[in-house]
Protein backbone atom coordinates (compact mmCIF):
# COMPACT_ATOMS: atom_id res chain seq x y z
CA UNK A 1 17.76 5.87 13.20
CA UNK A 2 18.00 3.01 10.83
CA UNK A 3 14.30 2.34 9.70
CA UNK A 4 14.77 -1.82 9.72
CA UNK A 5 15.73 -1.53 13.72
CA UNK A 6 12.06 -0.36 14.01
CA UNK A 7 9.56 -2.76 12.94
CA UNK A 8 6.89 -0.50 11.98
CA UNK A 9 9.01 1.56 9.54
CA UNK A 10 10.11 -1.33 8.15
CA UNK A 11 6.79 -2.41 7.17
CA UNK A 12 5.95 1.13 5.86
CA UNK A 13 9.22 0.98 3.86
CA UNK A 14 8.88 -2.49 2.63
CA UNK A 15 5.55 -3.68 1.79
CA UNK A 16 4.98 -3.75 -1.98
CA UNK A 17 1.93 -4.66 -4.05
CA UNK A 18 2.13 -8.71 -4.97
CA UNK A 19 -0.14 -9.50 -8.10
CA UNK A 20 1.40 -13.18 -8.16
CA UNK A 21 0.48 -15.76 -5.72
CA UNK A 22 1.63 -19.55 -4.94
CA UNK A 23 -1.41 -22.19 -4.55
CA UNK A 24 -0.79 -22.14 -1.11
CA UNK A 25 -4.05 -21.35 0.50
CA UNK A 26 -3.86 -18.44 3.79
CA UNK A 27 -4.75 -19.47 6.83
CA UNK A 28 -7.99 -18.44 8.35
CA UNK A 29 -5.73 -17.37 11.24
CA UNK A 30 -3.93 -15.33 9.15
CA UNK A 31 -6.88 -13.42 7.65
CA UNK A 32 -8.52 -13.13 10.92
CA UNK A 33 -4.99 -11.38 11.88
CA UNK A 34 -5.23 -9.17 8.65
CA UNK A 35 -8.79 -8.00 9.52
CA UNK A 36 -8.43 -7.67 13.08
CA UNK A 37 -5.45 -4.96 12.02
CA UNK A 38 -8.08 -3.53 9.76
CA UNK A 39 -10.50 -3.36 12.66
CA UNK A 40 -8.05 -1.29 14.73
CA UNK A 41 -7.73 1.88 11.99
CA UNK A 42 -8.71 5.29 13.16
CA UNK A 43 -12.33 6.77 12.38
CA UNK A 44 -13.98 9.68 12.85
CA UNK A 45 -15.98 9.71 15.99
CA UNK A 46 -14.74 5.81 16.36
CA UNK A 47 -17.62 4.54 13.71
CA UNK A 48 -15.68 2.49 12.13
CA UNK A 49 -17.79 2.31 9.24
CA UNK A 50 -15.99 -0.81 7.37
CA UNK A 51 -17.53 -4.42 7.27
CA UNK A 52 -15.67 -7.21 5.82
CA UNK A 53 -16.47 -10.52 3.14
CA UNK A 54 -13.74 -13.23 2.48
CA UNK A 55 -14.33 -14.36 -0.60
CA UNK A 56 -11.89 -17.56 -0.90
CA UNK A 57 -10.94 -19.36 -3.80
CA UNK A 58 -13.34 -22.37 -3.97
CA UNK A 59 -16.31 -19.99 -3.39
CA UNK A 60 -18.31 -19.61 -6.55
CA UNK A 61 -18.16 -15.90 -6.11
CA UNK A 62 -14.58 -15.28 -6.29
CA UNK A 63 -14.55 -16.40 -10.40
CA UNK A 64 -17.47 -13.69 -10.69
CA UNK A 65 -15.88 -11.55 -8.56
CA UNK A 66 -12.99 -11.40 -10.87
CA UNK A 67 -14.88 -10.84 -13.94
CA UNK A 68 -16.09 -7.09 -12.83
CA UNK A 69 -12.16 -6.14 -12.90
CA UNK A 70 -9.99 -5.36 -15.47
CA UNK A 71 -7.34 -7.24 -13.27
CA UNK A 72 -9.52 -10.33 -13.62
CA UNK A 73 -6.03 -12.53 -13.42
CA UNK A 74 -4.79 -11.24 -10.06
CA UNK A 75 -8.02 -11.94 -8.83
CA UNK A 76 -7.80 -15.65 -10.27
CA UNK A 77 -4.46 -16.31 -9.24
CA UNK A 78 -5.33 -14.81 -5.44
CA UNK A 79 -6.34 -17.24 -2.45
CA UNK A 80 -8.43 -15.30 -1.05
CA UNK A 81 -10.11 -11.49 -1.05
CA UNK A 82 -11.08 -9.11 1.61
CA UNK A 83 -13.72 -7.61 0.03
CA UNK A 84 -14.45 -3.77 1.79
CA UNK A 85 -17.11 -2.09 1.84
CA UNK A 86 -18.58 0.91 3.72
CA UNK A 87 -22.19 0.36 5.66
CA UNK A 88 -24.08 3.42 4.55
CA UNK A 89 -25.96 3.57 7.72
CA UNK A 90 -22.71 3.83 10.06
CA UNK A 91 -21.20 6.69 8.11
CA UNK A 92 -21.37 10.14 9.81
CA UNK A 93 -19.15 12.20 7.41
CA UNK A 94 -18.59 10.91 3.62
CA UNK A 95 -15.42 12.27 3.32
CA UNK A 96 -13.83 11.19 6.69
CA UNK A 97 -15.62 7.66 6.55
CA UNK A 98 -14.07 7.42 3.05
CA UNK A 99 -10.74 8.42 4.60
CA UNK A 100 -10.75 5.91 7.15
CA UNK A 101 -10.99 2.93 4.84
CA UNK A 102 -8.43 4.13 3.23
CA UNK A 103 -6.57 3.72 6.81
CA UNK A 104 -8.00 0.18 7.53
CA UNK A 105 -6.88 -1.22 4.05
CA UNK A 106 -3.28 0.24 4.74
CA UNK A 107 -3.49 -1.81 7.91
CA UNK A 108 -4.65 -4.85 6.51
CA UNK A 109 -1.94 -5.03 4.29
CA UNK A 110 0.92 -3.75 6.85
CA UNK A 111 -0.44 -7.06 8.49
CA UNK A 112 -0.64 -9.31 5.80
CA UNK A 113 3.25 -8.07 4.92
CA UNK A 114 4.05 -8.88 8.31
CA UNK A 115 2.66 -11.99 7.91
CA UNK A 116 4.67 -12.78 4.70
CA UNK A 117 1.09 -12.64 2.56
CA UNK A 118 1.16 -10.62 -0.75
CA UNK A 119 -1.25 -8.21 -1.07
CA UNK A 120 -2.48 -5.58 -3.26
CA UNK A 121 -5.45 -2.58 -3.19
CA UNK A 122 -7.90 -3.62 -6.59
CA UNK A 123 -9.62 -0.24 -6.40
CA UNK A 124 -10.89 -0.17 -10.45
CA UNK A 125 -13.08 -2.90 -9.14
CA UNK A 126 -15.05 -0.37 -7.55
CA UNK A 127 -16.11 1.69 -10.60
CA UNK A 128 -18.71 -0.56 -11.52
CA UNK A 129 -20.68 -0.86 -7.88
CA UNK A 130 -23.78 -2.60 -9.54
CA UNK A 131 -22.08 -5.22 -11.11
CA UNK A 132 -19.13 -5.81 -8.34
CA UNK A 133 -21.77 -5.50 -5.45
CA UNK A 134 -24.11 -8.18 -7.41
CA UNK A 135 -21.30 -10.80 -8.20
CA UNK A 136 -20.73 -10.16 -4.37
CA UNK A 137 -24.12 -11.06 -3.88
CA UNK A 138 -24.48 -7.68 -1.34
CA UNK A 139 -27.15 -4.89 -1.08
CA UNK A 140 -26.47 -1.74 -2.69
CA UNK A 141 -28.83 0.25 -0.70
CA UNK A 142 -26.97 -0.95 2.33
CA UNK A 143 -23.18 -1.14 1.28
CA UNK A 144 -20.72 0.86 -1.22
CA UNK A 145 -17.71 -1.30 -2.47
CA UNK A 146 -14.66 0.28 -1.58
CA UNK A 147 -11.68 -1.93 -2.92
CA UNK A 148 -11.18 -5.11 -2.78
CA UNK A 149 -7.70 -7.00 -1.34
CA UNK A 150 -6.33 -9.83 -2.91
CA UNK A 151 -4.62 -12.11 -0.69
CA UNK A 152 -2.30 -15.18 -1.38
CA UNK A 153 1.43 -16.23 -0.80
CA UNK A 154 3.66 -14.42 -2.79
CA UNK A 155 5.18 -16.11 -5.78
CA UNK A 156 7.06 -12.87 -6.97
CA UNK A 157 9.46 -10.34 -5.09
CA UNK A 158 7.57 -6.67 -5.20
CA UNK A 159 9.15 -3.68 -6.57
CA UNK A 160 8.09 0.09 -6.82
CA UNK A 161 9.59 3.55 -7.25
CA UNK A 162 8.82 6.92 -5.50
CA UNK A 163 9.37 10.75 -6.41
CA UNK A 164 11.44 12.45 -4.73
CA UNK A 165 10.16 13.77 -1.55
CA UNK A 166 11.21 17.57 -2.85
CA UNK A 167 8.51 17.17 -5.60
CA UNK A 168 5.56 15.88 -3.14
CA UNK A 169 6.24 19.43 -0.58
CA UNK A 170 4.28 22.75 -1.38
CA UNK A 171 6.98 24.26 -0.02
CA UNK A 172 10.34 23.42 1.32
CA UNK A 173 11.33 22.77 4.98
């Protein structure tokens, strides 16, 4: 099967990280979209232990926001984040919980590349939770920062590279 006759695989095999975005603000449609693909991950137990803040670009918190990173810039330059963060109180099991953001980011930004939004997964943001969760203005007791998405309408084409998929296997097949 050619993977661009299936949409899905395409998305898989084309999304890249974007780190440089137009002015163009995105639509609140368009993030609603983005979380709403979020919202549909799987979770242990269906707890879907993720909750959501969109920090946009006129709100005062974004420029803090992108002082607790060391990619301060692609913060800046972003229209908006999707800020994610685990409710402490909905988790069941650390390390499944922790597994399932993982699985709601990956939607999000399947979405937003389906949408024709650049994204890219800011996880060093997360290694300082004090200061990241205050610029957020959220509760630590209540909420661990998991990564935070920046969002915004690409203004560069996105390239990676991948091992080979002999050096990723235990064992061969």
């Amino acid at each position: 099967m050619n993977i661009h006759e299936n949409p899905i695989l395409d998305a898989i095999f084309s999304r890249r990280s974007i780190r440089k975005y137009t002015e163009e603000p995105v639509s609140r449609q368009d993030i609603t979209t983005i979380l709403e693909a979020g919202q549909w991950a799987p979770s242990g137990l269906n707890n879907q232990p993720w909750r959501f803040l969109i920090i946009t670009r006129d709100d005062p918190r974004h420029s803090k926001l992108a002082k607790c990173t060391k990619y301060a810039h692609i913060v800046r330059a972003s229209a908006a984040c999707i800020c994610v963060v685990l409710e402490k109180e909905a988790m069941y099991s650390e390390m499944k919980d922790h597994q399932a953001v993982g699985a709601c980011i990956q939607n999000m930004m399947l979405a937003a590349h389906a949408l024709g939004i650049g994204s890219v997964w800011l996880g060093q943001i997360v290694n300082d939770q004090a200061t990241s969760l205050g610029a957020l203005e959220i509760n630590p007791e209540t909420y661990e920062l998991q990564a935070v998405i920046a969002l915004g309408h690409p203004d560069q084409k996105g390239s990676s590279k991948r091992k080979d998929l002999s050096e990723l296997m235990l064992e061969a097949f």
